[in-house]
PDB file of N, CA and C in Angstrom:
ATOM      1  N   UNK A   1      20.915   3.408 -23.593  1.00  0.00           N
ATOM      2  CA  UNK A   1      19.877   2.437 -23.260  1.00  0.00           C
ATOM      3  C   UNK A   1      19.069   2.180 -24.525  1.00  0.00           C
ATOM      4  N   UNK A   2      18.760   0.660 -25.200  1.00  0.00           N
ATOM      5  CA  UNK A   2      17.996   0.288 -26.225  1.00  0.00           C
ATOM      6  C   UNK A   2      16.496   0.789 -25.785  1.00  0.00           C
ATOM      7  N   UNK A   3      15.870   0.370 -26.669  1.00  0.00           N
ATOM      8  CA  UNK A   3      14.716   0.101 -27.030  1.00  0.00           C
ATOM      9  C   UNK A   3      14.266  -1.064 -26.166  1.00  0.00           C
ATOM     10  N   UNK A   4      14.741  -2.157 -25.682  1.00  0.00           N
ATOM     11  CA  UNK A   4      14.398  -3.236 -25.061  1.00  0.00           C
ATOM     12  C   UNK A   4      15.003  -2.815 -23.340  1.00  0.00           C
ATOM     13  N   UNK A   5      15.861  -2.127 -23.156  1.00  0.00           N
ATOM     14  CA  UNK A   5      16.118  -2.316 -21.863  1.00  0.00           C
ATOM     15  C   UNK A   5      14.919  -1.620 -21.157  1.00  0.00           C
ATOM     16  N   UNK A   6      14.507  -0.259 -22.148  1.00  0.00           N
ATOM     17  CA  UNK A   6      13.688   0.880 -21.729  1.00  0.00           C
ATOM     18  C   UNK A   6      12.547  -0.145 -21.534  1.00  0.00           C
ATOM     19  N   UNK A   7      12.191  -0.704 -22.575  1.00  0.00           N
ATOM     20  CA  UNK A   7      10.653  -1.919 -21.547  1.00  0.00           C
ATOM     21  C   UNK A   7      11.163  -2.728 -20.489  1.00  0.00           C
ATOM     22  N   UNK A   8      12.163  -3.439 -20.717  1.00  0.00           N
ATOM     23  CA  UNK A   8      12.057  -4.138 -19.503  1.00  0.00           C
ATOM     24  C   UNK A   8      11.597  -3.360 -18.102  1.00  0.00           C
ATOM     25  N   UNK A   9      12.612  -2.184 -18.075  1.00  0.00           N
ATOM     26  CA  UNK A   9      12.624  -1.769 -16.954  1.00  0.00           C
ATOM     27  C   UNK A   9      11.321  -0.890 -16.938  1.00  0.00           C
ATOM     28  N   UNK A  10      10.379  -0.260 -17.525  1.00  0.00           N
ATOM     29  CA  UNK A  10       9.132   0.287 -17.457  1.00  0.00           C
ATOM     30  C   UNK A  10       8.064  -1.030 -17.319  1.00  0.00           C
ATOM     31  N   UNK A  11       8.280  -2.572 -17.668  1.00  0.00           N
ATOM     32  CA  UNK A  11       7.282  -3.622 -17.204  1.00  0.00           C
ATOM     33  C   UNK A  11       7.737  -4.089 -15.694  1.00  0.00           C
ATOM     34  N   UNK A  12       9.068  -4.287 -15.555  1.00  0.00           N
ATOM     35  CA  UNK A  12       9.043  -4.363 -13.859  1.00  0.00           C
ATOM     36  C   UNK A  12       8.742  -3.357 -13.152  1.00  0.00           C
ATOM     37  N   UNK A  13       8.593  -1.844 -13.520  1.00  0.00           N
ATOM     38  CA  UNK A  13       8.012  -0.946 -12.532  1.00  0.00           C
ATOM     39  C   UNK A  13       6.783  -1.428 -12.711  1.00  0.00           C
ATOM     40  N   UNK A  14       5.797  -1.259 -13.691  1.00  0.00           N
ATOM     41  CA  UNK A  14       4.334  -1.688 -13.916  1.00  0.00           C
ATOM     42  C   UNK A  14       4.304  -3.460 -12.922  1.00  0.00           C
ATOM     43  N   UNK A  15       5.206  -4.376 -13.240  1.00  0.00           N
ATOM     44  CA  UNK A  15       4.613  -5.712 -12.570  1.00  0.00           C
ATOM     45  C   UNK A  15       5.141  -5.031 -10.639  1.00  0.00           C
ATOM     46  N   UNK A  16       5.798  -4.538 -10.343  1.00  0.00           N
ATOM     47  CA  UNK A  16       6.279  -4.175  -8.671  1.00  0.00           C
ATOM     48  C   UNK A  16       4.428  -3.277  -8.591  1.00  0.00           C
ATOM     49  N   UNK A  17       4.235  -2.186  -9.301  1.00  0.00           N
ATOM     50  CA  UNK A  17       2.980  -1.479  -9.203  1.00  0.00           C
ATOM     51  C   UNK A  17       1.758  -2.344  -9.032  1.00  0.00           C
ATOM     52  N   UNK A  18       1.821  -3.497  -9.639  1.00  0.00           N
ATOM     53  CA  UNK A  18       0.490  -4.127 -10.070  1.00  0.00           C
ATOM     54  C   UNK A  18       1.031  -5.628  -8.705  1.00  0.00           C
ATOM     55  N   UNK A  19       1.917  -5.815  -8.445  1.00  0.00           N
ATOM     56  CA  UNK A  19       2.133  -6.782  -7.060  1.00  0.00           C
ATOM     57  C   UNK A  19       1.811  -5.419  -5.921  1.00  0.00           C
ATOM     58  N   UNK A  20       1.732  -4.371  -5.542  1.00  0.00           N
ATOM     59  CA  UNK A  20       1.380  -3.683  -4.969  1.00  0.00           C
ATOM     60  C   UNK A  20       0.291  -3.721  -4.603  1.00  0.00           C
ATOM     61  N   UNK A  21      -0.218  -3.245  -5.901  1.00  0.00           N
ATOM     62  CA  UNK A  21      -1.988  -2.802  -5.776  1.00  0.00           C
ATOM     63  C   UNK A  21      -2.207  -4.227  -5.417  1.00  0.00           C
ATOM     64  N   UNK A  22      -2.126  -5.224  -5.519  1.00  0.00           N
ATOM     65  CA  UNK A  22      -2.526  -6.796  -5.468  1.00  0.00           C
ATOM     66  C   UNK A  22      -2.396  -7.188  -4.005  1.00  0.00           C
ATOM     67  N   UNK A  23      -1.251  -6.845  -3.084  1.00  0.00           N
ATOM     68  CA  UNK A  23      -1.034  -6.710  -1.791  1.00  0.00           C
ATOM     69  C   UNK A  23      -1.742  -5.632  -1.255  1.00  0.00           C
ATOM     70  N   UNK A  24      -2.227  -4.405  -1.698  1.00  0.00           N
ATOM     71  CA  UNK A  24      -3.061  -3.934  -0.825  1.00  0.00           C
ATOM     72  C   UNK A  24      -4.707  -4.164  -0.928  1.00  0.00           C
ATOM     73  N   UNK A  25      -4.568  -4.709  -2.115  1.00  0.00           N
ATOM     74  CA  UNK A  25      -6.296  -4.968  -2.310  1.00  0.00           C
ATOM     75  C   UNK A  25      -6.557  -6.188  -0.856  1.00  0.00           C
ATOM     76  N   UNK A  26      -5.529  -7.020  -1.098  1.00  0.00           N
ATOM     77  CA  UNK A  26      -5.641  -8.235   0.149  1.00  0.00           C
ATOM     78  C   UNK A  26      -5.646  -7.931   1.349  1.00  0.00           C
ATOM     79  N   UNK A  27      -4.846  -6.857   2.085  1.00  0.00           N
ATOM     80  CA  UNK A  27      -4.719  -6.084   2.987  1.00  0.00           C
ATOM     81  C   UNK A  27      -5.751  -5.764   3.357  1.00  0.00           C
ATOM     82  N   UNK A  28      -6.579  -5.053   2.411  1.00  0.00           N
ATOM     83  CA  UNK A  28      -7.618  -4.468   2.736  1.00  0.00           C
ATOM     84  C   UNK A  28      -9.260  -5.548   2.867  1.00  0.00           C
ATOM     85  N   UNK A  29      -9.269  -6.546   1.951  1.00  0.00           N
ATOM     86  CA  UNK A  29     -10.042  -7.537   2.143  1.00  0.00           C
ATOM     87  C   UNK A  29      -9.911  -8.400   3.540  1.00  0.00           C
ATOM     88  N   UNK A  30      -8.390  -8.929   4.155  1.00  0.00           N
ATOM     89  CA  UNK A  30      -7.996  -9.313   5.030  1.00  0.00           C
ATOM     90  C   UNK A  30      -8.484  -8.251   6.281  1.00  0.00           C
ATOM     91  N   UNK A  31      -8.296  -7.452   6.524  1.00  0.00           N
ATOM     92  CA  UNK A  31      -8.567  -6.191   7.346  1.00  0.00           C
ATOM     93  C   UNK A  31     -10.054  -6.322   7.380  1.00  0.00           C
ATOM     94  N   UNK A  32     -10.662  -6.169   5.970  1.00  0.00           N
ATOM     95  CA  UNK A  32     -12.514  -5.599   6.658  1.00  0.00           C
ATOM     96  C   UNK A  32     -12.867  -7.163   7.473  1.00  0.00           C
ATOM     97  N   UNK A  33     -12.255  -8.323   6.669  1.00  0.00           N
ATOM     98  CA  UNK A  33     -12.453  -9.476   7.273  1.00  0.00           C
ATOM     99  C   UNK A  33     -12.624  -9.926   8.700  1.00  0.00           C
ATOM    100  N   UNK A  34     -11.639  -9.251   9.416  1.00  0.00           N
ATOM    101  CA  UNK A  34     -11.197  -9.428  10.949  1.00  0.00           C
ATOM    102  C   UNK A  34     -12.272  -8.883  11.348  1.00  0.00           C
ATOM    103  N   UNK A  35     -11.345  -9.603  13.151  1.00  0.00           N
ATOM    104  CA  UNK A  35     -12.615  -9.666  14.438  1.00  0.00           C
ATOM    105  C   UNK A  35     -12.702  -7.987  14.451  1.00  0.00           C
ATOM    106  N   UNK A  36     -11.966  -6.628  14.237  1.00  0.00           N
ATOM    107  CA  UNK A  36     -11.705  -6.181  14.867  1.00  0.00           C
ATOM    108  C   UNK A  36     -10.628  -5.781  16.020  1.00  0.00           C
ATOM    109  N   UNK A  37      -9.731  -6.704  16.048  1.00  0.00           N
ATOM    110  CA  UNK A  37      -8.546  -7.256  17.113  1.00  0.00           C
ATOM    111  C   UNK A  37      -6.976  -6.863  16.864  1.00  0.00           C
ATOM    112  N   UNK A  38      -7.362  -5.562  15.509  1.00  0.00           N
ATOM    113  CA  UNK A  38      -6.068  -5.933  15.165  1.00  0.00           C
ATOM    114  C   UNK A  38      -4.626  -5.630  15.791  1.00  0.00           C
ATOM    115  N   UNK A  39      -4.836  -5.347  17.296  1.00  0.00           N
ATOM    116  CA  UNK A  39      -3.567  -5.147  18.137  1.00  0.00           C
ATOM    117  C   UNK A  39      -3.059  -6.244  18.031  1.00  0.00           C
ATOM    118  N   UNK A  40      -4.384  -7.056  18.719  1.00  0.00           N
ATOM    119  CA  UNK A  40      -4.106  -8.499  19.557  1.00  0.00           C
ATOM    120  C   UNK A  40      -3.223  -9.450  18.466  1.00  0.00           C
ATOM    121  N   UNK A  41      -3.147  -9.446  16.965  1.00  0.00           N
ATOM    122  CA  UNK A  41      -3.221 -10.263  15.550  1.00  0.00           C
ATOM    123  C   UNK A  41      -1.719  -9.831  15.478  1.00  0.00           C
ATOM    124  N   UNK A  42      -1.116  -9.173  16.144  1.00  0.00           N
ATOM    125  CA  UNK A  42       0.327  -8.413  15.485  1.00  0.00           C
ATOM    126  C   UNK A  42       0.652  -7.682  14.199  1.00  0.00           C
ATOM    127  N   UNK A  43       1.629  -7.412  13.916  1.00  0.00           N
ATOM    128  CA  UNK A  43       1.469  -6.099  12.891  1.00  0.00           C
ATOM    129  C   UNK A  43       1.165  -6.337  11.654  1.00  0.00           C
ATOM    130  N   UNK A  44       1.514  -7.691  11.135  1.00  0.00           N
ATOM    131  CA  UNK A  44       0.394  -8.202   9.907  1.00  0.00           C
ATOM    132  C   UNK A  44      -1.243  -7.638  10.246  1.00  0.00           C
ATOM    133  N   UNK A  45      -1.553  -8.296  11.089  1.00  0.00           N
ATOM    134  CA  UNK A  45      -3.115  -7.733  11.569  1.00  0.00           C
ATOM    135  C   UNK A  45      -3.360  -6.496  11.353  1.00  0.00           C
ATOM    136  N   UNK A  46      -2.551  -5.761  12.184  1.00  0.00           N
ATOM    137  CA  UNK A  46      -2.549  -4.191  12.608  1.00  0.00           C
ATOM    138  C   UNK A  46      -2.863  -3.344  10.849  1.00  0.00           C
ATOM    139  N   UNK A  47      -1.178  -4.066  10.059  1.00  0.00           N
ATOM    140  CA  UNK A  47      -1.723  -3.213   8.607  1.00  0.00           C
ATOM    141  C   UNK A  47      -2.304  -3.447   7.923  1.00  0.00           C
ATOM    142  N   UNK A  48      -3.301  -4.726   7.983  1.00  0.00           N
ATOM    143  CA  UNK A  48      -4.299  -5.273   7.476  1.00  0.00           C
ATOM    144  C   UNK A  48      -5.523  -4.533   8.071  1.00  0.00           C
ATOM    145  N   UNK A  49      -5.548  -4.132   9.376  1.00  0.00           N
ATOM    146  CA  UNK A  49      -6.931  -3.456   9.833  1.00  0.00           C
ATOM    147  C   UNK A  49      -6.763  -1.840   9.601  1.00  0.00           C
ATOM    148  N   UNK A  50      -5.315  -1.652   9.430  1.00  0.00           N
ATOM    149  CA  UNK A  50      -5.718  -0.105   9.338  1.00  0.00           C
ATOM    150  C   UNK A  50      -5.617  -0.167   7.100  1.00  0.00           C
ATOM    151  N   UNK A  51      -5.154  -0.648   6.678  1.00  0.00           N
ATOM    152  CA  UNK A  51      -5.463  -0.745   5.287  1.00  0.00           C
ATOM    153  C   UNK A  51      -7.074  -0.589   5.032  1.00  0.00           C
ATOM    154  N   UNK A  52      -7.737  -1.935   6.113  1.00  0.00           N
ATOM    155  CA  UNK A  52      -8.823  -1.523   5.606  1.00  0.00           C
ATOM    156  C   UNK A  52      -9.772  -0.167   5.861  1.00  0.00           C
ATOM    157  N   UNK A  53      -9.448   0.184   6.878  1.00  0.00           N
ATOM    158  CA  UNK A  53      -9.732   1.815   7.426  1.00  0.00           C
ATOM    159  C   UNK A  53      -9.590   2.538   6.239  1.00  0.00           C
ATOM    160  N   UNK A  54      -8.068   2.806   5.879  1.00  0.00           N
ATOM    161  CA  UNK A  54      -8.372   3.780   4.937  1.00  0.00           C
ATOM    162  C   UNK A  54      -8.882   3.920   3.631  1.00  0.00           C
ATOM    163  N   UNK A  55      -8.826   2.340   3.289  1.00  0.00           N
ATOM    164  CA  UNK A  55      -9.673   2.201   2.175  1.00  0.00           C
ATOM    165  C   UNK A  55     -10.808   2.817   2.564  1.00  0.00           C
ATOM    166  N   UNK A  56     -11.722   2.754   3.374  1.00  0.00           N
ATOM    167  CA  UNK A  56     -12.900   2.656   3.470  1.00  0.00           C
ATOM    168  C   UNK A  56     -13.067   4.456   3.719  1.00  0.00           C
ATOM    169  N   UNK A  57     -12.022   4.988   4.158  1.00  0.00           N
ATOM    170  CA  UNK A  57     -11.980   6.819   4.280  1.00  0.00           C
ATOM    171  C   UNK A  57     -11.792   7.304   3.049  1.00  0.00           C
ATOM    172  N   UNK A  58     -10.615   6.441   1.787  1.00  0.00           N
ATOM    173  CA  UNK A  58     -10.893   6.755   1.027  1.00  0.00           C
ATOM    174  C   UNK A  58     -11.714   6.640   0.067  1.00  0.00           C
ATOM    175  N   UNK A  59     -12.904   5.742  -0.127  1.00  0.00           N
ATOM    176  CA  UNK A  59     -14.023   5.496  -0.707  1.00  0.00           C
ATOM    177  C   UNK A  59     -15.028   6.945  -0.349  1.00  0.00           C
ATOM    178  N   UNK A  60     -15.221   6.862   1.121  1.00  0.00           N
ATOM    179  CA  UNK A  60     -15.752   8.263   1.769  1.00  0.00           C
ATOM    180  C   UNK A  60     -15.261   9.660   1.085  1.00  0.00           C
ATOM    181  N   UNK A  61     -14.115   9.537   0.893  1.00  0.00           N
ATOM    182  CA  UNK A  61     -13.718  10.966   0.215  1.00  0.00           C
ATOM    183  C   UNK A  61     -13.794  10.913  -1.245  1.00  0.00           C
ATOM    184  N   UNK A  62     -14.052   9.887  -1.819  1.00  0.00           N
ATOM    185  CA  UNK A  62     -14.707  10.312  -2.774  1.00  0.00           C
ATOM    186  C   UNK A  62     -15.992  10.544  -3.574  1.00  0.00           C
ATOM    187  N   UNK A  63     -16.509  10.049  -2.232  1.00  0.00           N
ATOM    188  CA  UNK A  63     -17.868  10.415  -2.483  1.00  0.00           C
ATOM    189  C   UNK A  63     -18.057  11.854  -1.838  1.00  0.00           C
ATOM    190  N   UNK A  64     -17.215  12.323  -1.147  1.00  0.00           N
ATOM    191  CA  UNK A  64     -17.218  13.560  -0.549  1.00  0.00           C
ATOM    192  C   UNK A  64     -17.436  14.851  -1.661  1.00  0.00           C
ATOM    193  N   UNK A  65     -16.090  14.443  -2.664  1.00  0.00           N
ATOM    194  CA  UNK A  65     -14.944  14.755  -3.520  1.00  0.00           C
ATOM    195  C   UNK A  65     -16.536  15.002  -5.100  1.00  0.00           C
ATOM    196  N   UNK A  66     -17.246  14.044  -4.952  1.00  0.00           N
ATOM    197  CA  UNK A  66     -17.852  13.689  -6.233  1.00  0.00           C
ATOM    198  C   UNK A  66     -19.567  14.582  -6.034  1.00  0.00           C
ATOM    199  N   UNK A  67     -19.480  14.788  -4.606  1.00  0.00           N
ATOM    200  CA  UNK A  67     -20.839  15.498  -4.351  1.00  0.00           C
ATOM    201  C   UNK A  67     -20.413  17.222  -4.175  1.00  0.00           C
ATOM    202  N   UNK A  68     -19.032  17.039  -4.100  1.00  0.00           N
ATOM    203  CA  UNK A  68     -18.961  18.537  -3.990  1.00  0.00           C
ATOM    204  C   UNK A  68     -18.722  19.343  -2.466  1.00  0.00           C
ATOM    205  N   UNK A  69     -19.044  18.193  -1.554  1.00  0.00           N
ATOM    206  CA  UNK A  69     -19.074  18.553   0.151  1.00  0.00           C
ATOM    207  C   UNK A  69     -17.852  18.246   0.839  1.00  0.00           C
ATOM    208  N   UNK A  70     -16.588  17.827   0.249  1.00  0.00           N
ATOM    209  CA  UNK A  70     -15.357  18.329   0.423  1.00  0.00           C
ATOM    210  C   UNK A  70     -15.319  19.393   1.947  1.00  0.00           C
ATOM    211  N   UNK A  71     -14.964  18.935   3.217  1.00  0.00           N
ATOM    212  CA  UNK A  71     -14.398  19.846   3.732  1.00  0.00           C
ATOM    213  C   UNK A  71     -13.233  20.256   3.926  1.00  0.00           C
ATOM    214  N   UNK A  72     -13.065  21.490   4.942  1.00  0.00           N
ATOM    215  CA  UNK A  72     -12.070  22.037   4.464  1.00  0.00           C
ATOM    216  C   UNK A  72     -10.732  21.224   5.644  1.00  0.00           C
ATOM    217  N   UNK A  73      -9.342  21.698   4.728  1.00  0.00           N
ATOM    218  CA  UNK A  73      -8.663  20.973   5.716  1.00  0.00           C
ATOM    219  C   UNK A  73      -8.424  20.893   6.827  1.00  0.00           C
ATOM    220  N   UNK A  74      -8.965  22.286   7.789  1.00  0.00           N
ATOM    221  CA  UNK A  74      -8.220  22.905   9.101  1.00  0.00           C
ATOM    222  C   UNK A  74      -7.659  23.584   9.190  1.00  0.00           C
ATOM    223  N   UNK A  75      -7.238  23.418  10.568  1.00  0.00           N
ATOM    224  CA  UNK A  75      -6.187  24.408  11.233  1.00  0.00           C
ATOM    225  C   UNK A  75      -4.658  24.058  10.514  1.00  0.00           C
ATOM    226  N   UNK A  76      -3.362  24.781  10.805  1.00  0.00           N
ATOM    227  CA  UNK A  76      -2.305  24.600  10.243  1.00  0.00           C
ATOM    228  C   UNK A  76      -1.842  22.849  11.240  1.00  0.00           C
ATOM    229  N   UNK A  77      -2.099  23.591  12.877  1.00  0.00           N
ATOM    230  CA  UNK A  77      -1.782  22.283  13.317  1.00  0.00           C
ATOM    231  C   UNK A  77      -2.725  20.836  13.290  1.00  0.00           C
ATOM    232  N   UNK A  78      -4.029  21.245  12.845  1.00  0.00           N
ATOM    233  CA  UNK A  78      -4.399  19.929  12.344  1.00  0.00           C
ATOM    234  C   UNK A  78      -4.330  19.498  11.415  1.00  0.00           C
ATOM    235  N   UNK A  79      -3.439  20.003  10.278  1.00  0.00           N
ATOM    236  CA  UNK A  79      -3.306  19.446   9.314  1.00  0.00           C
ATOM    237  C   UNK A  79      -1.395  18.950   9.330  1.00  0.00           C
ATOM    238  N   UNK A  80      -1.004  19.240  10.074  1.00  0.00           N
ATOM    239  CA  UNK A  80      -0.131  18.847  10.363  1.00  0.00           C
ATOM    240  C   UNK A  80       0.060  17.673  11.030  1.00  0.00           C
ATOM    241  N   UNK A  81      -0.906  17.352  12.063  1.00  0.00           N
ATOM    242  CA  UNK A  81      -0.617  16.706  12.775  1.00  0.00           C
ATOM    243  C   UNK A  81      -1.352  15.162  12.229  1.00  0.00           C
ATOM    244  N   UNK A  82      -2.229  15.722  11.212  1.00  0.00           N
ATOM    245  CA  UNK A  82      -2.711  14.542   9.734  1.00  0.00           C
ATOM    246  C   UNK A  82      -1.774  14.206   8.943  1.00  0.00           C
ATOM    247  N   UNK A  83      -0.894  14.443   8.999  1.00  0.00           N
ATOM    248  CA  UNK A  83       0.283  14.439   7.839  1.00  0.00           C
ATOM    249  C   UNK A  83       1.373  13.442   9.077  1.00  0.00           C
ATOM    250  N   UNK A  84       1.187  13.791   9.795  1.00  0.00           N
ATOM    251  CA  UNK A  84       2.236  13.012  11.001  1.00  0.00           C
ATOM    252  C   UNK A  84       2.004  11.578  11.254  1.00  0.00           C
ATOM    253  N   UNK A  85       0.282  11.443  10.838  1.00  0.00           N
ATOM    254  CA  UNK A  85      -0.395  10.273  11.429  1.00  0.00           C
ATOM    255  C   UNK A  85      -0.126   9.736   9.955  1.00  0.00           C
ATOM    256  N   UNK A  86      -0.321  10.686   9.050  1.00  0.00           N
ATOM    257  CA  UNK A  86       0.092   9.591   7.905  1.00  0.00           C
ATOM    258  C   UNK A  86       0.796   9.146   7.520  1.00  0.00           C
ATOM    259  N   UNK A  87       2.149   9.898   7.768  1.00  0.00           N
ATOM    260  CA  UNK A  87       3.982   9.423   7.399  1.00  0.00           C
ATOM    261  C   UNK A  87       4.028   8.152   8.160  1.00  0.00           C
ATOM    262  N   UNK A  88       3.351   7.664   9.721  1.00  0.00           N
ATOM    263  CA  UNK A  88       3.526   6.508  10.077  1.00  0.00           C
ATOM    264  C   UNK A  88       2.997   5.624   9.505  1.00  0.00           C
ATOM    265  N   UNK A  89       1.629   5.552   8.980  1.00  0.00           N
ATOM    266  CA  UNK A  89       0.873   4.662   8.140  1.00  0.00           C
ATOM    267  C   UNK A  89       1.416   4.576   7.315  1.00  0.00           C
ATOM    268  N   UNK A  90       2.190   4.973   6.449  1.00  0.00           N
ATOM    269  CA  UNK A  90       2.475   5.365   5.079  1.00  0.00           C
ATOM    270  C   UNK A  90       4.199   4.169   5.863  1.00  0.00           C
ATOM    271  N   UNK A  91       4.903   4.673   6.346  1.00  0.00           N
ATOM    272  CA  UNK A  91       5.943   3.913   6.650  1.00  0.00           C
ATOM    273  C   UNK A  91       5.577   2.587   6.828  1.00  0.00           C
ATOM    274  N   UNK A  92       4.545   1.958   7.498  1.00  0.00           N
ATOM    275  CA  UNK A  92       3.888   0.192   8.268  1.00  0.00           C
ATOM    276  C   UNK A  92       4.083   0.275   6.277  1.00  0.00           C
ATOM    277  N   UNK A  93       3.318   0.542   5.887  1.00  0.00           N
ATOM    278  CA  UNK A  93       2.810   0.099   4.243  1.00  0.00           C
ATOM    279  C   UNK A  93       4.480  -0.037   3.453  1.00  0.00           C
ATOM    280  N   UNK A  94       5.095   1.044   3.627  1.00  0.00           N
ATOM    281  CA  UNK A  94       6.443   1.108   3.051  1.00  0.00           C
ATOM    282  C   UNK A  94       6.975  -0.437   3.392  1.00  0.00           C
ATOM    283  N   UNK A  95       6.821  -0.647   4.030  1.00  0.00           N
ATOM    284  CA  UNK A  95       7.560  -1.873   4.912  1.00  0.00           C
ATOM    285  C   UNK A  95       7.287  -3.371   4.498  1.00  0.00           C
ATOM    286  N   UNK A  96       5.876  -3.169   3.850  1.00  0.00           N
ATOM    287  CA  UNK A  96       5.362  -4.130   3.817  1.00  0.00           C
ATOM    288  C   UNK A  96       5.560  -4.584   2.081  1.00  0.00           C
ATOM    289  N   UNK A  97       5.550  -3.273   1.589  1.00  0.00           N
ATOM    290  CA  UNK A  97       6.164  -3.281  -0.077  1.00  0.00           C
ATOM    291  C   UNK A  97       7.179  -4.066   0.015  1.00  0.00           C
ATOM    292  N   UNK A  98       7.939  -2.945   0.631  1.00  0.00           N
ATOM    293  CA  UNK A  98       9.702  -3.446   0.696  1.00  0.00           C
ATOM    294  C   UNK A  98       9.807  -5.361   1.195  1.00  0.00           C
ATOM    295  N   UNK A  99       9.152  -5.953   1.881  1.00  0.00           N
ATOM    296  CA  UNK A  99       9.136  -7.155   2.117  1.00  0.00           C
ATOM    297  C   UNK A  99       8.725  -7.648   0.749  1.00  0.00           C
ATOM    298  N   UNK A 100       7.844  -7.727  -0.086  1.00  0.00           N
ATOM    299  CA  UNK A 100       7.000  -7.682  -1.110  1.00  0.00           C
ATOM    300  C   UNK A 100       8.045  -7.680  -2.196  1.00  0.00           C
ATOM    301  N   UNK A 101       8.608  -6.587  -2.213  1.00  0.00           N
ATOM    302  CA  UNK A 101      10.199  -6.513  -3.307  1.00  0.00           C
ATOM    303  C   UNK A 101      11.054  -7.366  -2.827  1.00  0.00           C
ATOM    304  N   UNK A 102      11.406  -7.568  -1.868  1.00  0.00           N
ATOM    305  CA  UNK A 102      12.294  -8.701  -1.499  1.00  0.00           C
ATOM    306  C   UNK A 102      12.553 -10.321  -1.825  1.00  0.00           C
ATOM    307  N   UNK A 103      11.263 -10.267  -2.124  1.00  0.00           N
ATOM    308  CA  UNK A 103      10.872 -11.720  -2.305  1.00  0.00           C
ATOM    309  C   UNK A 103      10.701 -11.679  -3.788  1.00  0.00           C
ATOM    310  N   UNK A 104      10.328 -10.708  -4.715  1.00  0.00           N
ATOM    311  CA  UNK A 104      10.353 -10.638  -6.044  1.00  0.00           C
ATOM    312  C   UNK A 104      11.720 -10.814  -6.310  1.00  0.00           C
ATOM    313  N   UNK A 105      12.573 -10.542  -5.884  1.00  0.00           N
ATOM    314  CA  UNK A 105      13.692 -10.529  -5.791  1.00  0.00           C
ATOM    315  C   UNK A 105      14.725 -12.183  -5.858  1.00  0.00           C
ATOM    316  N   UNK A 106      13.946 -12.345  -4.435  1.00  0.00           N
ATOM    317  CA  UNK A 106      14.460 -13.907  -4.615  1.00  0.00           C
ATOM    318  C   UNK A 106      14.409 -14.159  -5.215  1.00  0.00           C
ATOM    319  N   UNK A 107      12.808 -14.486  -5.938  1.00  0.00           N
ATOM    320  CA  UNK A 107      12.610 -15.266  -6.941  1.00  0.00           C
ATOM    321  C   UNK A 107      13.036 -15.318  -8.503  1.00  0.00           C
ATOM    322  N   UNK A 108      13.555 -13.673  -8.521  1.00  0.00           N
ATOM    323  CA  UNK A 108      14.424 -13.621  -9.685  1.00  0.00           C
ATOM    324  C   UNK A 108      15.516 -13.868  -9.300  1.00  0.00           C
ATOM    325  N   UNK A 109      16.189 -14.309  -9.054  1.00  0.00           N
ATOM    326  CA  UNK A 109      17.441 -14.203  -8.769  1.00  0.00           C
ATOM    327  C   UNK A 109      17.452 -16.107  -8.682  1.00  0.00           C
ATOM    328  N   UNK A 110      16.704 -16.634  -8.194  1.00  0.00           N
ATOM    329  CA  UNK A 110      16.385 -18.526  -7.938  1.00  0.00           C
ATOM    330  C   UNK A 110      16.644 -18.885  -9.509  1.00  0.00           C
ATOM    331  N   UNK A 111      15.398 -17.386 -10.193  1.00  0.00           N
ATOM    332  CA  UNK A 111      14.958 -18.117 -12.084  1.00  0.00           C
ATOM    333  C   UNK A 111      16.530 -17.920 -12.439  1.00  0.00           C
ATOM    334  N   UNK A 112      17.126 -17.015 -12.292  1.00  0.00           N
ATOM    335  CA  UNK A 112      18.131 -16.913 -13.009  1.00  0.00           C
ATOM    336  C   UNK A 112      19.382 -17.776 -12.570  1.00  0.00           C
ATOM    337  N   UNK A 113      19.350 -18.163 -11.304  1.00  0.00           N
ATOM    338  CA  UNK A 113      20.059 -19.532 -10.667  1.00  0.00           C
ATOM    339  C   UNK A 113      20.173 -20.980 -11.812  1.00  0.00           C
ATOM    340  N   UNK A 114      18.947 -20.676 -12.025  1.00  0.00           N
ATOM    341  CA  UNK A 114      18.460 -21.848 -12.726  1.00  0.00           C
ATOM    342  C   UNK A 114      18.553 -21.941 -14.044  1.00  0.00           C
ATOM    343  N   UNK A 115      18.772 -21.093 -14.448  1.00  0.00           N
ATOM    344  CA  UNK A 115      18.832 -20.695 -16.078  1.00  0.00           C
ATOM    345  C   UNK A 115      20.490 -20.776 -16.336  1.00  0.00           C
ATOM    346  N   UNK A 116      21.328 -20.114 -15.342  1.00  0.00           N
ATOM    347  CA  UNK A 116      22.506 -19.810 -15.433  1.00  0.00           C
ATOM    348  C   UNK A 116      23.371 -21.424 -15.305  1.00  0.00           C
TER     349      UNK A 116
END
């Protein structure tokens, strides 16, 4: 591998990272935005309202984190059963990347249609 392939492929991880963070910042703006409703809105809604949730838990923990009042994690099964709630959240979000890559995708693949 050159010298040039090694950037390419370290600027499309950085541009997929930075279309990420860019989709969840919106997520999360979209989310605090809402009625509240986000069953009723369907699952766009849904990971738009819980995006903004955890943004907003994780802002909380770091102010938790920054004062020093950090509690502790729990029991084995409540921390387990935090880890359960998060693999699903964490999957809605997976999902929503992966749509996100898909379409980066197209669109490379259209430029290079076009070029070719």
């Amino acid at each position: 591998m050159d010298n040039d392939d090694f950037m390419r492929i370290m600027a499309s991880w950085a541009l997929v990272h930075e279309t990420a963070d860019e989709g969840w910042k919106a997520a999360v703006a979209r989310g605090a935005g809402g009625d509240g409703d986000a069953i009723a809105g369907g699952p766009e809604a849904f990971v738009d309202g819980l995006s903004a949730m955890i943004a907003e838990r994780k802002e909380q923990l770091k102010r938790e984190l920054a004062s020093g009042a950090a509690e502790s994690p729990g029991s084995r099964t409540e921390v387990s059963r935090n880890i359960d709630e998060l693999r699903f959240e964490v999957s809605e979000l997976r999902g929503r990347l992966e749509s996100m890559q898909s379409s980066l995708d197209a669109l490379l693949d259209r430029t290079d249609d076009s070029r070719g």
